[in-house]
C-alpha atoms as a PDB file:
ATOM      1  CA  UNK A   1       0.000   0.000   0.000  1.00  0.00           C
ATOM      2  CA  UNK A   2       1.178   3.610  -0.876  1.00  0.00           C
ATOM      3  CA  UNK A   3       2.325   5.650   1.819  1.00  0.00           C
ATOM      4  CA  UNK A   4      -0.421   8.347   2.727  1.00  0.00           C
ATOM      5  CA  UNK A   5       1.203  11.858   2.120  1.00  0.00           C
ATOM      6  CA  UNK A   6       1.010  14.416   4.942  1.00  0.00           C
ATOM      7  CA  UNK A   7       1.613  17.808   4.706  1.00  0.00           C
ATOM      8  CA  UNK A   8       0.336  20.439   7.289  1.00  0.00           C
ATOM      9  CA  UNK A   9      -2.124  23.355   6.215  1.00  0.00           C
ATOM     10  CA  UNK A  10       0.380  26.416   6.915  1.00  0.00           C
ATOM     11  CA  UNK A  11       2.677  24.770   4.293  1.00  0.00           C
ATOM     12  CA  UNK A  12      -0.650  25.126   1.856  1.00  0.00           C
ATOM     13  CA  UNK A  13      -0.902  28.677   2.937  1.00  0.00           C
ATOM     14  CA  UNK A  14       2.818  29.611   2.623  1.00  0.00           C
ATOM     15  CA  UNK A  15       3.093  28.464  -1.025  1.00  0.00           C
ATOM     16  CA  UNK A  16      -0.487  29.810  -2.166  1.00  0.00           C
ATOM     17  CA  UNK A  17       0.506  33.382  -0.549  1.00  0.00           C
ATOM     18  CA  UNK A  18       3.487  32.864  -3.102  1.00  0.00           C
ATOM     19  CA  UNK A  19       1.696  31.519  -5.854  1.00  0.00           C
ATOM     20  CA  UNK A  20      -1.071  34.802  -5.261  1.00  0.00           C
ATOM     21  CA  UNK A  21       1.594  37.279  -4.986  1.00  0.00           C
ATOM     22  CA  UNK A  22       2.695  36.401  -8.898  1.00  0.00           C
ATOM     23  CA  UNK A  23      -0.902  37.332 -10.060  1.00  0.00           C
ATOM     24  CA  UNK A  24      -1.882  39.983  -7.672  1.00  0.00           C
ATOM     25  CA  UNK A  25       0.717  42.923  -7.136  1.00  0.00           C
ATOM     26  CA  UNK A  26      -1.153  44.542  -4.547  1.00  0.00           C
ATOM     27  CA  UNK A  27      -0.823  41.466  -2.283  1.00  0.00           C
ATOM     28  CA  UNK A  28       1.177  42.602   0.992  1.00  0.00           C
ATOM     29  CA  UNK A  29       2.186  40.077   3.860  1.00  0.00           C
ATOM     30  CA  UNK A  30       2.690  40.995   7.261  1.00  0.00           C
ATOM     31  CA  UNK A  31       3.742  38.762  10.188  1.00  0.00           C
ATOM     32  CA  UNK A  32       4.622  39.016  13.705  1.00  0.00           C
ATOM     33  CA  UNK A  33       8.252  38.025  13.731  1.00  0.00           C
ATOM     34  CA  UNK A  34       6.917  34.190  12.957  1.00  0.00           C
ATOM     35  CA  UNK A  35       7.537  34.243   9.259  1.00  0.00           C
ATOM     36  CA  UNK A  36       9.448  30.872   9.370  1.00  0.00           C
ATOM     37  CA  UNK A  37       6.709  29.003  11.630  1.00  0.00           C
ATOM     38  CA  UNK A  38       3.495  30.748   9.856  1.00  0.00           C
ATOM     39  CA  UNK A  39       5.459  29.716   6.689  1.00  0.00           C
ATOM     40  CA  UNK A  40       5.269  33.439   5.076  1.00  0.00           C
ATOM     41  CA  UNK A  41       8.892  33.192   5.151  1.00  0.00           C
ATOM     42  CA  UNK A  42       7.980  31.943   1.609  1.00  0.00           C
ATOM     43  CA  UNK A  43       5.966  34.871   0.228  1.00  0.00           C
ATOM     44  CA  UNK A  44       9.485  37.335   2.286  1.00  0.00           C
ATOM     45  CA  UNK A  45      11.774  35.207  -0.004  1.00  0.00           C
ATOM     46  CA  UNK A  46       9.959  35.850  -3.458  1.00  0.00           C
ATOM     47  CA  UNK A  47       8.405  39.134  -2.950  1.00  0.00           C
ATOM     48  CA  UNK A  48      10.657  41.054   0.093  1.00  0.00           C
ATOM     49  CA  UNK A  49       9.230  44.601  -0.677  1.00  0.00           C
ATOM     50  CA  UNK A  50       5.958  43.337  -0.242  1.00  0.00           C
ATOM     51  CA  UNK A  51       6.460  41.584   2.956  1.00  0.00           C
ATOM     52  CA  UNK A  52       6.588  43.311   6.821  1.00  0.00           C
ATOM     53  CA  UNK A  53       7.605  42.317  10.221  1.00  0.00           C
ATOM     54  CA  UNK A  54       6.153  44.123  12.685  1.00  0.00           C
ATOM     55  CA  UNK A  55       7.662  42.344  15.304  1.00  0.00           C
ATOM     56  CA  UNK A  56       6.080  40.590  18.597  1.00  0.00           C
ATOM     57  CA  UNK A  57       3.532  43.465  18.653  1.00  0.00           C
ATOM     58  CA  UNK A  58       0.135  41.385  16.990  1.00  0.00           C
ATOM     59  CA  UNK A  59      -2.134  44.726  17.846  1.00  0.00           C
ATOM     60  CA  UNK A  60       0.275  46.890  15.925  1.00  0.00           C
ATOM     61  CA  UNK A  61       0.332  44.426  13.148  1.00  0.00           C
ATOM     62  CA  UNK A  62      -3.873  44.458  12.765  1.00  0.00           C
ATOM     63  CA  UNK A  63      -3.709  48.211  12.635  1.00  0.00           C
ATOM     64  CA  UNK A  64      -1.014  48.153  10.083  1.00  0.00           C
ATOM     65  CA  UNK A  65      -2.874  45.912   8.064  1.00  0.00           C
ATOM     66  CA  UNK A  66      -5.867  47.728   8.260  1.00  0.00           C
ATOM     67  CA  UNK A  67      -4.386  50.886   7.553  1.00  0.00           C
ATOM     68  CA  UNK A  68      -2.676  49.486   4.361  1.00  0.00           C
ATOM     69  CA  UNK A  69      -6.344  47.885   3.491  1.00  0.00           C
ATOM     70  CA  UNK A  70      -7.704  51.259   3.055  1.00  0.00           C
ATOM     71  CA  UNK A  71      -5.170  52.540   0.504  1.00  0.00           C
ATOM     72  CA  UNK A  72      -6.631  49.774  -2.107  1.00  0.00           C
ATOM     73  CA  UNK A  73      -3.981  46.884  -0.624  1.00  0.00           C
ATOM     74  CA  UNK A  74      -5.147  43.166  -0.469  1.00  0.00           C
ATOM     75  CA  UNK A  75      -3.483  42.590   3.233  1.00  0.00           C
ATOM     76  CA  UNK A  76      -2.354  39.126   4.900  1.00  0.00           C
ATOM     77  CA  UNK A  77      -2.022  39.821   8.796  1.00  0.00           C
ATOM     78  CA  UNK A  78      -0.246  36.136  10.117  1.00  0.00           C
ATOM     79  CA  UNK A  79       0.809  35.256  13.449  1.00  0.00           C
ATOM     80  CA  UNK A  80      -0.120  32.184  15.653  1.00  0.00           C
ATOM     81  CA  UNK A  81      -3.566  31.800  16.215  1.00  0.00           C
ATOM     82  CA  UNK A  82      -3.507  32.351  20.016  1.00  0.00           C
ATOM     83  CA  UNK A  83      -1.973  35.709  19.707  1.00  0.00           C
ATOM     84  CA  UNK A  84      -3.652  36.930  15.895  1.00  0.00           C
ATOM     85  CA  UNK A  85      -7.709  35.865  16.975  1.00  0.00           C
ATOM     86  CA  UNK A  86      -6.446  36.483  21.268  1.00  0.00           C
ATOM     87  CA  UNK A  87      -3.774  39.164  22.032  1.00  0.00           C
ATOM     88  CA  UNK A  88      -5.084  41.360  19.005  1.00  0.00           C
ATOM     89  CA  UNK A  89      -8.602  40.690  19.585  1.00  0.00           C
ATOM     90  CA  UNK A  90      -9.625  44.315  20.276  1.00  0.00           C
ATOM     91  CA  UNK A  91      -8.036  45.527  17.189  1.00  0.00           C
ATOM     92  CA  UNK A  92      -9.232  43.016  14.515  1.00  0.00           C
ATOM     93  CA  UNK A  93     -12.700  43.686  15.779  1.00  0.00           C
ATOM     94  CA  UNK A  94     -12.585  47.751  16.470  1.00  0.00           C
ATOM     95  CA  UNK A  95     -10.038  48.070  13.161  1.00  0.00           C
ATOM     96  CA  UNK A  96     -10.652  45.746  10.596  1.00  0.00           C
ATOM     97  CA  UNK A  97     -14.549  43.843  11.388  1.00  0.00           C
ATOM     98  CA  UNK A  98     -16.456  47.417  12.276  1.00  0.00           C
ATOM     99  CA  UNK A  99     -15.133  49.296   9.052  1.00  0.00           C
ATOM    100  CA  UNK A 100     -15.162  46.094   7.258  1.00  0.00           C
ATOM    101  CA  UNK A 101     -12.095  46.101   5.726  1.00  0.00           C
ATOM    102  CA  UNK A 102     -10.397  43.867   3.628  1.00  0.00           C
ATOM    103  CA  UNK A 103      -7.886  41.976   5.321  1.00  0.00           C
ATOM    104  CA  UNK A 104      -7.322  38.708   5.457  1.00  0.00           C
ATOM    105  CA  UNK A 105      -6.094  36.571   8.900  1.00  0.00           C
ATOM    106  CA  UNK A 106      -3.695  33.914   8.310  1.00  0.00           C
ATOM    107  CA  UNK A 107      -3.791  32.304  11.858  1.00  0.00           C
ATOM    108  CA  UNK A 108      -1.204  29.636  12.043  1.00  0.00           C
ATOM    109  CA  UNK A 109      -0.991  26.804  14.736  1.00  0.00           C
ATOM    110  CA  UNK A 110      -4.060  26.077  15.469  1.00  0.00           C
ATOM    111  CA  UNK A 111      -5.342  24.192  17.983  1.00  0.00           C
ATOM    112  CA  UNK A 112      -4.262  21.052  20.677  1.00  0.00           C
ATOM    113  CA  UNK A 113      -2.180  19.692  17.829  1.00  0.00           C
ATOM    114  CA  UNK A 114       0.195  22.546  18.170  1.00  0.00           C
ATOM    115  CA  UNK A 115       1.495  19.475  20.712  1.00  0.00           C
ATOM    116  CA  UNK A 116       4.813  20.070  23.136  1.00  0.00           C
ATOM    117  CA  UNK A 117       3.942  24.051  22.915  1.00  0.00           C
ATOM    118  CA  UNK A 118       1.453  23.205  25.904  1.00  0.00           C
ATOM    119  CA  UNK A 119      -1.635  25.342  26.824  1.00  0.00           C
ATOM    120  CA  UNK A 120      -0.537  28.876  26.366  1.00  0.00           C
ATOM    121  CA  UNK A 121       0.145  28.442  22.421  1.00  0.00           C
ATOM    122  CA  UNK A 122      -2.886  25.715  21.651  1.00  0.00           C
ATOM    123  CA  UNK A 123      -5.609  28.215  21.346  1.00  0.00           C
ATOM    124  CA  UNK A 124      -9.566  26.172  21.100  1.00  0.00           C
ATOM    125  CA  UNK A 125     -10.944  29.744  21.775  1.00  0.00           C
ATOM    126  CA  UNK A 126     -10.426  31.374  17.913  1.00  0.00           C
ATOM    127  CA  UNK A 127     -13.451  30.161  16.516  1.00  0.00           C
ATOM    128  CA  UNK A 128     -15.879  31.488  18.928  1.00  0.00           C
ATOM    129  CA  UNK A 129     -13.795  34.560  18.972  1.00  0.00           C
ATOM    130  CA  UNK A 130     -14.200  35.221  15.167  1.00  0.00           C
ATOM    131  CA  UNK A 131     -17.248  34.276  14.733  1.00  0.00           C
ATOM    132  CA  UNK A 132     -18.463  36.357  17.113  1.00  0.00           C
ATOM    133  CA  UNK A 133     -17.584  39.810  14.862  1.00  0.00           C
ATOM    134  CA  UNK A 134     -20.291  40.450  12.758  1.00  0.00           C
ATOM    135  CA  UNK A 135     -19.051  40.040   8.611  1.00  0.00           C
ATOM    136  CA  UNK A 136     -16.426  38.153   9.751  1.00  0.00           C
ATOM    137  CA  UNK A 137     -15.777  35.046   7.616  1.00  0.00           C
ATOM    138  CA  UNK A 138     -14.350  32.226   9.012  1.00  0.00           C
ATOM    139  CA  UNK A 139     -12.499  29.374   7.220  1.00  0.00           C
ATOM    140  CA  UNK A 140     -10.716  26.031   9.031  1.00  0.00           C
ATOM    141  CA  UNK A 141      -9.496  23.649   6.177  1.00  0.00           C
ATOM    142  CA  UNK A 142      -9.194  19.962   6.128  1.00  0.00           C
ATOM    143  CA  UNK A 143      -6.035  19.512   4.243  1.00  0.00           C
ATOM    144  CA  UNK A 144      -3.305  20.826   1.600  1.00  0.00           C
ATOM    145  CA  UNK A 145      -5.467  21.725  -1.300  1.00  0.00           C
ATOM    146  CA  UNK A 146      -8.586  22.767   0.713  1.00  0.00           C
ATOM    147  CA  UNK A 147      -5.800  25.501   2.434  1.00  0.00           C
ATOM    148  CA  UNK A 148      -4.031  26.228  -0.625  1.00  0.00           C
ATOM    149  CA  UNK A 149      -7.428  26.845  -2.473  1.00  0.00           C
ATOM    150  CA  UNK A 150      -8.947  28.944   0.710  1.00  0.00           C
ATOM    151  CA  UNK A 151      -6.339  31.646   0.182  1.00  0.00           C
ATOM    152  CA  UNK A 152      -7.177  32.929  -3.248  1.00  0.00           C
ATOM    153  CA  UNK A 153     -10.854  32.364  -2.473  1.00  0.00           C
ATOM    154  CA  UNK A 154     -10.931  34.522   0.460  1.00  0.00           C
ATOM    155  CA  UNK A 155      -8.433  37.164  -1.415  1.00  0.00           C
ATOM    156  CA  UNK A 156     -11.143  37.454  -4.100  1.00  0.00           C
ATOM    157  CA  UNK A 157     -13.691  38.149  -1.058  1.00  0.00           C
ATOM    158  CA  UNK A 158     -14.227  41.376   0.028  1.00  0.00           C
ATOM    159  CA  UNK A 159     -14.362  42.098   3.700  1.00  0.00           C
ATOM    160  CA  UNK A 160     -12.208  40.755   6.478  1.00  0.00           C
ATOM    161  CA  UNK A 161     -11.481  36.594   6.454  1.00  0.00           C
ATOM    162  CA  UNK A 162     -10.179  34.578   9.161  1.00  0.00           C
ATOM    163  CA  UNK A 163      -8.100  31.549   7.798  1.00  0.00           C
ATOM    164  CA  UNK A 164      -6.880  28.925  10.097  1.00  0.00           C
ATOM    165  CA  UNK A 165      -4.116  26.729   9.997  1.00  0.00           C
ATOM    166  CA  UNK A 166      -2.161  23.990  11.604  1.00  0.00           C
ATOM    167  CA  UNK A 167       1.149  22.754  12.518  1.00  0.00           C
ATOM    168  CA  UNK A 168       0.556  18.999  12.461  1.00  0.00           C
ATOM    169  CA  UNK A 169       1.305  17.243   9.020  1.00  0.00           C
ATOM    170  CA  UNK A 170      -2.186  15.494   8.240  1.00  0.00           C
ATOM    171  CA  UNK A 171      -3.297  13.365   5.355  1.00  0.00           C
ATOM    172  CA  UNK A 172      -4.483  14.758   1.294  1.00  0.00           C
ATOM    173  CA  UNK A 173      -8.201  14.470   1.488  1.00  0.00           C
ATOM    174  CA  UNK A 174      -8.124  16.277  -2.240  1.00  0.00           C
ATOM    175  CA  UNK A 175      -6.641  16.281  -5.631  1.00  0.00           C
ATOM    176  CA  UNK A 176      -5.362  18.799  -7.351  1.00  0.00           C
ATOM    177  CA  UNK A 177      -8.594  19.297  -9.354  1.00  0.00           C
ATOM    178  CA  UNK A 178     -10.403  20.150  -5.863  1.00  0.00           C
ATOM    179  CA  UNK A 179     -11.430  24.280  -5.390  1.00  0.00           C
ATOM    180  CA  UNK A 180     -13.224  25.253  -2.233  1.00  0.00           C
ATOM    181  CA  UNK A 181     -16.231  27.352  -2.132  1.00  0.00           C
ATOM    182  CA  UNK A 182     -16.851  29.634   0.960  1.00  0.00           C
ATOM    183  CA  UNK A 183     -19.559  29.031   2.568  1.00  0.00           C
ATOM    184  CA  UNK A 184     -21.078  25.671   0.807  1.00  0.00           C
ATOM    185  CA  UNK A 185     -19.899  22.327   2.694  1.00  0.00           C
ATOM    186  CA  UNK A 186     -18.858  19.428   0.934  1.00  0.00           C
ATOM    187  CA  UNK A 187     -21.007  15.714   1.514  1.00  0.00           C
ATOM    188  CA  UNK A 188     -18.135  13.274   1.465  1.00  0.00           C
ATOM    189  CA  UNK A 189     -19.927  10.140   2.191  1.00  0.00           C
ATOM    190  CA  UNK A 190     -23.861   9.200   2.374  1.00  0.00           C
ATOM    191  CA  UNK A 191     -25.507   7.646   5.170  1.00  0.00           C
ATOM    192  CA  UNK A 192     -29.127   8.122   6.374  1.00  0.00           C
ATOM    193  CA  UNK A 193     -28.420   6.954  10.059  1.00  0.00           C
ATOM    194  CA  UNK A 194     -26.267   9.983  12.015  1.00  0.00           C
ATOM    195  CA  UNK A 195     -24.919  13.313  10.297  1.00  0.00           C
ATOM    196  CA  UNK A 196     -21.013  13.381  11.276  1.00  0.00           C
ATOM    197  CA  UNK A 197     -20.465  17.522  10.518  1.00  0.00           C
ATOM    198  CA  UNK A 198     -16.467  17.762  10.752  1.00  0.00           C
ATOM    199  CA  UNK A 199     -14.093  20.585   9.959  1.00  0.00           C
ATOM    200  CA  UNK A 200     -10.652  20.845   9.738  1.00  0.00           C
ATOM    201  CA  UNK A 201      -7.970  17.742  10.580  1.00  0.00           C
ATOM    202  CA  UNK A 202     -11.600  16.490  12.213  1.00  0.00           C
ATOM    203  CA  UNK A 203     -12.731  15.551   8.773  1.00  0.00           C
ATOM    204  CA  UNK A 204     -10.267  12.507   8.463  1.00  0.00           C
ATOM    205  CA  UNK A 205     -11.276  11.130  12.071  1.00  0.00           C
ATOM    206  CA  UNK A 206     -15.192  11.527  10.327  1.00  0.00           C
ATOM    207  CA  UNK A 207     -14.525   9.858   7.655  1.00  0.00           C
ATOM    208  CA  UNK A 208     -12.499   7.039   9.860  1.00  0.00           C
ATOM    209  CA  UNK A 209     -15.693   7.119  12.716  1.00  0.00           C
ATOM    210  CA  UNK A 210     -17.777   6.492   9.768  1.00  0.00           C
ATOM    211  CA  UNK A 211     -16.048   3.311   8.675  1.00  0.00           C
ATOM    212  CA  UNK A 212     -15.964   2.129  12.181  1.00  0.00           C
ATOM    213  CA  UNK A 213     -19.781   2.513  12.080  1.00  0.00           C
ATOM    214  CA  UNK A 214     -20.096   1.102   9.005  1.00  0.00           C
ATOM    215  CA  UNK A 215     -19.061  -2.003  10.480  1.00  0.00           C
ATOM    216  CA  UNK A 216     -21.761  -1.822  13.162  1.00  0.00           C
ATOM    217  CA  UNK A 217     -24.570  -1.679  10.312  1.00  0.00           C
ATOM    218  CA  UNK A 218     -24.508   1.928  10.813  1.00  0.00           C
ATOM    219  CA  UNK A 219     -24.679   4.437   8.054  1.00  0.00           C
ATOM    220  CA  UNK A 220     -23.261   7.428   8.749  1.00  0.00           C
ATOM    221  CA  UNK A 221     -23.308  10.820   6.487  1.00  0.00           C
ATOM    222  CA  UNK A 222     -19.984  13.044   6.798  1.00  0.00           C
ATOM    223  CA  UNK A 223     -19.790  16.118   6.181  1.00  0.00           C
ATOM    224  CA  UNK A 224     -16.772  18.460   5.477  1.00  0.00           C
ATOM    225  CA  UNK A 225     -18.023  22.437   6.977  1.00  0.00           C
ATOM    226  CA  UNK A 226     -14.814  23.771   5.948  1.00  0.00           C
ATOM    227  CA  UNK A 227     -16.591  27.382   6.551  1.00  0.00           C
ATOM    228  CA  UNK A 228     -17.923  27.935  10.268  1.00  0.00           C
ATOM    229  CA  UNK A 229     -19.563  31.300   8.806  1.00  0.00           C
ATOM    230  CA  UNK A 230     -21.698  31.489   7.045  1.00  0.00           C
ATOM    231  CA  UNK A 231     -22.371  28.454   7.563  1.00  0.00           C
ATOM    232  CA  UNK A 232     -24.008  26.008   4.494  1.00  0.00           C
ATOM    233  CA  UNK A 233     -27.298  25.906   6.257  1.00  0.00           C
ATOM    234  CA  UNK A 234     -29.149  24.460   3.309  1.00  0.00           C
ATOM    235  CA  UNK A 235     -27.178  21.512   3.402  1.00  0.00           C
ATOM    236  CA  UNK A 236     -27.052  21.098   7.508  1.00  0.00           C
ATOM    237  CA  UNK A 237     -31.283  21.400   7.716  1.00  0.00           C
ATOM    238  CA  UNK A 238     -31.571  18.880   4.605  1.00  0.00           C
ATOM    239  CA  UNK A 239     -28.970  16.215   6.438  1.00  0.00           C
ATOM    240  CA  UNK A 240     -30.862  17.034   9.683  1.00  0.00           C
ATOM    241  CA  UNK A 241     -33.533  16.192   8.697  1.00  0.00           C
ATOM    242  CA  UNK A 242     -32.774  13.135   6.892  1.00  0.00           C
ATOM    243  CA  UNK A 243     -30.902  11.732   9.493  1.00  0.00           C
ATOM    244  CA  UNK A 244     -32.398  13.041  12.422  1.00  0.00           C
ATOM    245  CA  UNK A 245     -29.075  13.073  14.387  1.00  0.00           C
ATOM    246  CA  UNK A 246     -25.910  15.304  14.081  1.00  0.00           C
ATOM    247  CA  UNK A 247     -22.640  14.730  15.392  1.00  0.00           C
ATOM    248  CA  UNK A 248     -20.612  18.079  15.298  1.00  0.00           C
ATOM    249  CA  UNK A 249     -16.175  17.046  15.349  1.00  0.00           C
ATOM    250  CA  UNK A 250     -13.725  20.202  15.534  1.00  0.00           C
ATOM    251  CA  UNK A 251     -10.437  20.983  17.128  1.00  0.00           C
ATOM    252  CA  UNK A 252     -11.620  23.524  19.262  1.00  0.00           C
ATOM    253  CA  UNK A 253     -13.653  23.890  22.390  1.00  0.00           C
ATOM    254  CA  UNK A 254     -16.743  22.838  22.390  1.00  0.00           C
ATOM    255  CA  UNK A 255     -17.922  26.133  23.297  1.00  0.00           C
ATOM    256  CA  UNK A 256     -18.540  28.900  20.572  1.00  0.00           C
ATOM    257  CA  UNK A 257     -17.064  26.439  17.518  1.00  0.00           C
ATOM    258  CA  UNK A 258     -18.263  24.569  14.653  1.00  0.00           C
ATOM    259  CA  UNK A 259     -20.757  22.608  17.063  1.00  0.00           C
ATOM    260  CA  UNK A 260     -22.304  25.793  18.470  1.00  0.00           C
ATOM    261  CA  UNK A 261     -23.158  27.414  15.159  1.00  0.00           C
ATOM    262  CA  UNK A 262     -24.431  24.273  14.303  1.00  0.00           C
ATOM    263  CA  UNK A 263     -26.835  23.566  17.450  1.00  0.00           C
ATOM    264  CA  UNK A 264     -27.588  27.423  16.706  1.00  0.00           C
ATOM    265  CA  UNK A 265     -29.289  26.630  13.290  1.00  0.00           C
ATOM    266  CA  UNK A 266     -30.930  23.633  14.359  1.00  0.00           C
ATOM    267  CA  UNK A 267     -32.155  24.732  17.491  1.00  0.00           C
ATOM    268  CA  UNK A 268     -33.798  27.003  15.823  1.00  0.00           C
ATOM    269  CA  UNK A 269     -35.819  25.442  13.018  1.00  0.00           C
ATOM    270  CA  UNK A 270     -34.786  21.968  12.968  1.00  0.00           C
ATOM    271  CA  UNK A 271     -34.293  20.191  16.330  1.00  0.00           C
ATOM    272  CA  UNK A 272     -32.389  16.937  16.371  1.00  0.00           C
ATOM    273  CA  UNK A 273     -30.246  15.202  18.612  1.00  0.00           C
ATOM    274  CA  UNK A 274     -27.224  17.165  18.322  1.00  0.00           C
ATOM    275  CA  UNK A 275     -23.487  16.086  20.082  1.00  0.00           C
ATOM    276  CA  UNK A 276     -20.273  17.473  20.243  1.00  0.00           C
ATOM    277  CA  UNK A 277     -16.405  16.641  20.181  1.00  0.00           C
ATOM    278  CA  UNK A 278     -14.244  18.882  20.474  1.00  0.00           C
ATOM    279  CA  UNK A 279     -12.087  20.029  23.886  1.00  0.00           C
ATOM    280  CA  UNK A 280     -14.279  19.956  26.867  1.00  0.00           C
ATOM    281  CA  UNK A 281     -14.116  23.161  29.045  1.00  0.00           C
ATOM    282  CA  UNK A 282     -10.712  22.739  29.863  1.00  0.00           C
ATOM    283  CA  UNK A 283      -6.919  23.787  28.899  1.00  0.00           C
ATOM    284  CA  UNK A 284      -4.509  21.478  26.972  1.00  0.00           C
ATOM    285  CA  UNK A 285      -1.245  20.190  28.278  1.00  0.00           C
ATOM    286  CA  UNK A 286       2.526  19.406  26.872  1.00  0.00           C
ATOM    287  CA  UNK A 287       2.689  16.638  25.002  1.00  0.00           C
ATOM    288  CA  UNK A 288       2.907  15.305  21.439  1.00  0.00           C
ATOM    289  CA  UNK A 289       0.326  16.140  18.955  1.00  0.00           C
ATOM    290  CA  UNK A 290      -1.151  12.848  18.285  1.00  0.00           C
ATOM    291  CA  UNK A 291      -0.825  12.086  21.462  1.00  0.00           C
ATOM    292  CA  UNK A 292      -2.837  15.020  22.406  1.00  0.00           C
ATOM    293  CA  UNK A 293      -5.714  14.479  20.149  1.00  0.00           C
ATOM    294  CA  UNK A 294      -6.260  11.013  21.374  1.00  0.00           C
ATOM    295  CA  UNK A 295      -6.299  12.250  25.056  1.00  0.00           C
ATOM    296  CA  UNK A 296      -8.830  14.975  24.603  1.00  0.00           C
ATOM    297  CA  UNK A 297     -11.104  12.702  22.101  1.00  0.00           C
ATOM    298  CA  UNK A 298     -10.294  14.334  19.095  1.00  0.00           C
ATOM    299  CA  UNK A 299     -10.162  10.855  17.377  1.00  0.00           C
ATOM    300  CA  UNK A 300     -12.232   8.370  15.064  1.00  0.00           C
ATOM    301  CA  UNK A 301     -13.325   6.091  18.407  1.00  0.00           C
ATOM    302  CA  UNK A 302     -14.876   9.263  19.999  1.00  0.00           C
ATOM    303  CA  UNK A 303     -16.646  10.151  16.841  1.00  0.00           C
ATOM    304  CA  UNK A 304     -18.370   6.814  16.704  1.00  0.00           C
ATOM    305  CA  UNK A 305     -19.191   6.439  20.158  1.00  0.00           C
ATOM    306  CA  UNK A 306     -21.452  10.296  20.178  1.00  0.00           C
ATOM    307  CA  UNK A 307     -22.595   8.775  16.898  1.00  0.00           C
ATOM    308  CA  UNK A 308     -24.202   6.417  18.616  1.00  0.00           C
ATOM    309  CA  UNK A 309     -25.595   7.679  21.684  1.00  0.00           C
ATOM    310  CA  UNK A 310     -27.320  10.632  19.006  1.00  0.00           C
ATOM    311  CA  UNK A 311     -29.071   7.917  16.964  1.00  0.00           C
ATOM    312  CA  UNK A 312     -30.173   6.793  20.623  1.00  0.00           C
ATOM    313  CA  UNK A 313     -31.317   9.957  21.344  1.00  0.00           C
ATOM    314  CA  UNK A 314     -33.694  10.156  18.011  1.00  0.00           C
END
């Protein structure tokens, strides 16, 4: 059998801010003094009068950006997601979300899978942070292409985007041929049994839950929501409904994420049995990534197991 390639989601975003750059010449990077780790480095090397460190100052660097936005620039802001979506908080919302501005969030390191940098750099708050300023889209890929493809679809969006990214290497879901489109989901298996909603390095434990269910006589629907907002709500009430039980898997909190905005819509129209993974209401620890995911249930066995006590629940 062929070995599975892995390749982390900042590497996607490093060579599409690169790739962008040749075709757009008002493109302008900026980074927090992280260019090697949020892989901008890339765009520095190939385009160095369009790139600026503003040094460990995130705040500064989302007021930069925004005032560069307003002269007719196409801005990248990147840092870590911890300190781009929580030190800077105040000024992506007061600078760039209330005038609506067009500037673009490359949060790298997202995440418990940011692994041995412990608590203080795995941030499972982002989501519900973003999400929470009004026009703010929000964007968590699955893989390489889904990434790589995210950045020239939110640079041809106007308004402020909030793309996030990980460290950990994880598996190809998509070919080369594969574009993603902002704000409609992508059905990557059928099943009339349990809805398994997943974004992000999430969607590969769905789509592994769903072959452990499979097993069971259990046919389980996954669902790929690489955009938290807006949300595709046409296909979430249809596979509600359908199913009549949703399983919600993210790397982030279970409070404010993917499974929020999804208990959101369907409290409010469609009710189902509706269950969450993600991290519980507590912080990570040290350790390495995979390591991590399994202890916090961010794996295939958790997946199945909520599957199953939501089709109970019908």
């Amino acid at each position: 059998m062929a070995e599975i390639k892995r390749t982390a989601t900042r590497d996607a975003y490093g060579k599409a801010l690169v790739d962008l750059g040749a075709q757009e010449e008002k493109l302008i990077v900026l980074d927090a003094d992280l260019a090697a780790a949020t892989k901008t480095g890339m765009f520095k090397k190939a385009y160095p009068a369009r790139f600026f460190d503003a040094g460990i100052a995130e705040s500064n660097l989302m007021g930069v950006a925004a005032g560069l936005s307003t002269m007719g620039f196409t801005v990248f802001a990147s840092s870590f997601a911890m300190f781009a979506a929580g030190r800077a908080f105040e000024q992506v919302r007061n600078s760039i979300g209330y005038p609506h501005l067009n500037v673009k969030i490359g949060a790298t390191h997202a995440g418990i899978s940011v692994g041995e940098d412990g608590a203080s750099h795995q941030c499972c708050e982002d989501i519900a942070l973003m999400r929470s300023i009004p026009g703010m889209t929000v964007v968590n890929p699955a893989d390489f292409q889904e990434a790589y493809t995210a950045v020239f679809a939110a640079a041809k969006l106007e308004g402020p985007v909030y793309l996030r990214f990980g460290r950990l290497a994880i598996p190809r879901l998509f070919d080369g041929d594969y574009k993603i489109e902002i704000g409609k989901g992508v059905q990557l298996r059928e099943g009339g049994d349990v809805t398994i909603a997943a974004t992000g390095l999430m969607v590969e434990q769905a789509l592994e839950s769903a072959e452990l269910l499979a097993a069971e006589g259990i046919r389980a629907r996954v669902l790929n929501i690489h955009t938290i907002k807006p949300l595709d709500e046409e296909m979430l009430l249809k596979a509600a409904e359908e199913t009549g039980a949703v399983v919600t898997a993210e790397e982030h909190s279970v409070l404010g994420g993917l499974g929020g905005a999804v208990a959101e819509l369907l409290g409010g129209c469609r009710p189902v049995p509706v269950l969450r993974v993600g991290v519980e209401d507590v912080f990570g620890a040290s350790g390495p990534a995979p390591e991590m995911l399994r202890i916090y249930g961010l794996d295939a066995a958790h997946i199945a197991a909520k599957a199953k006590q939501a089709i109970a629940l019908k």
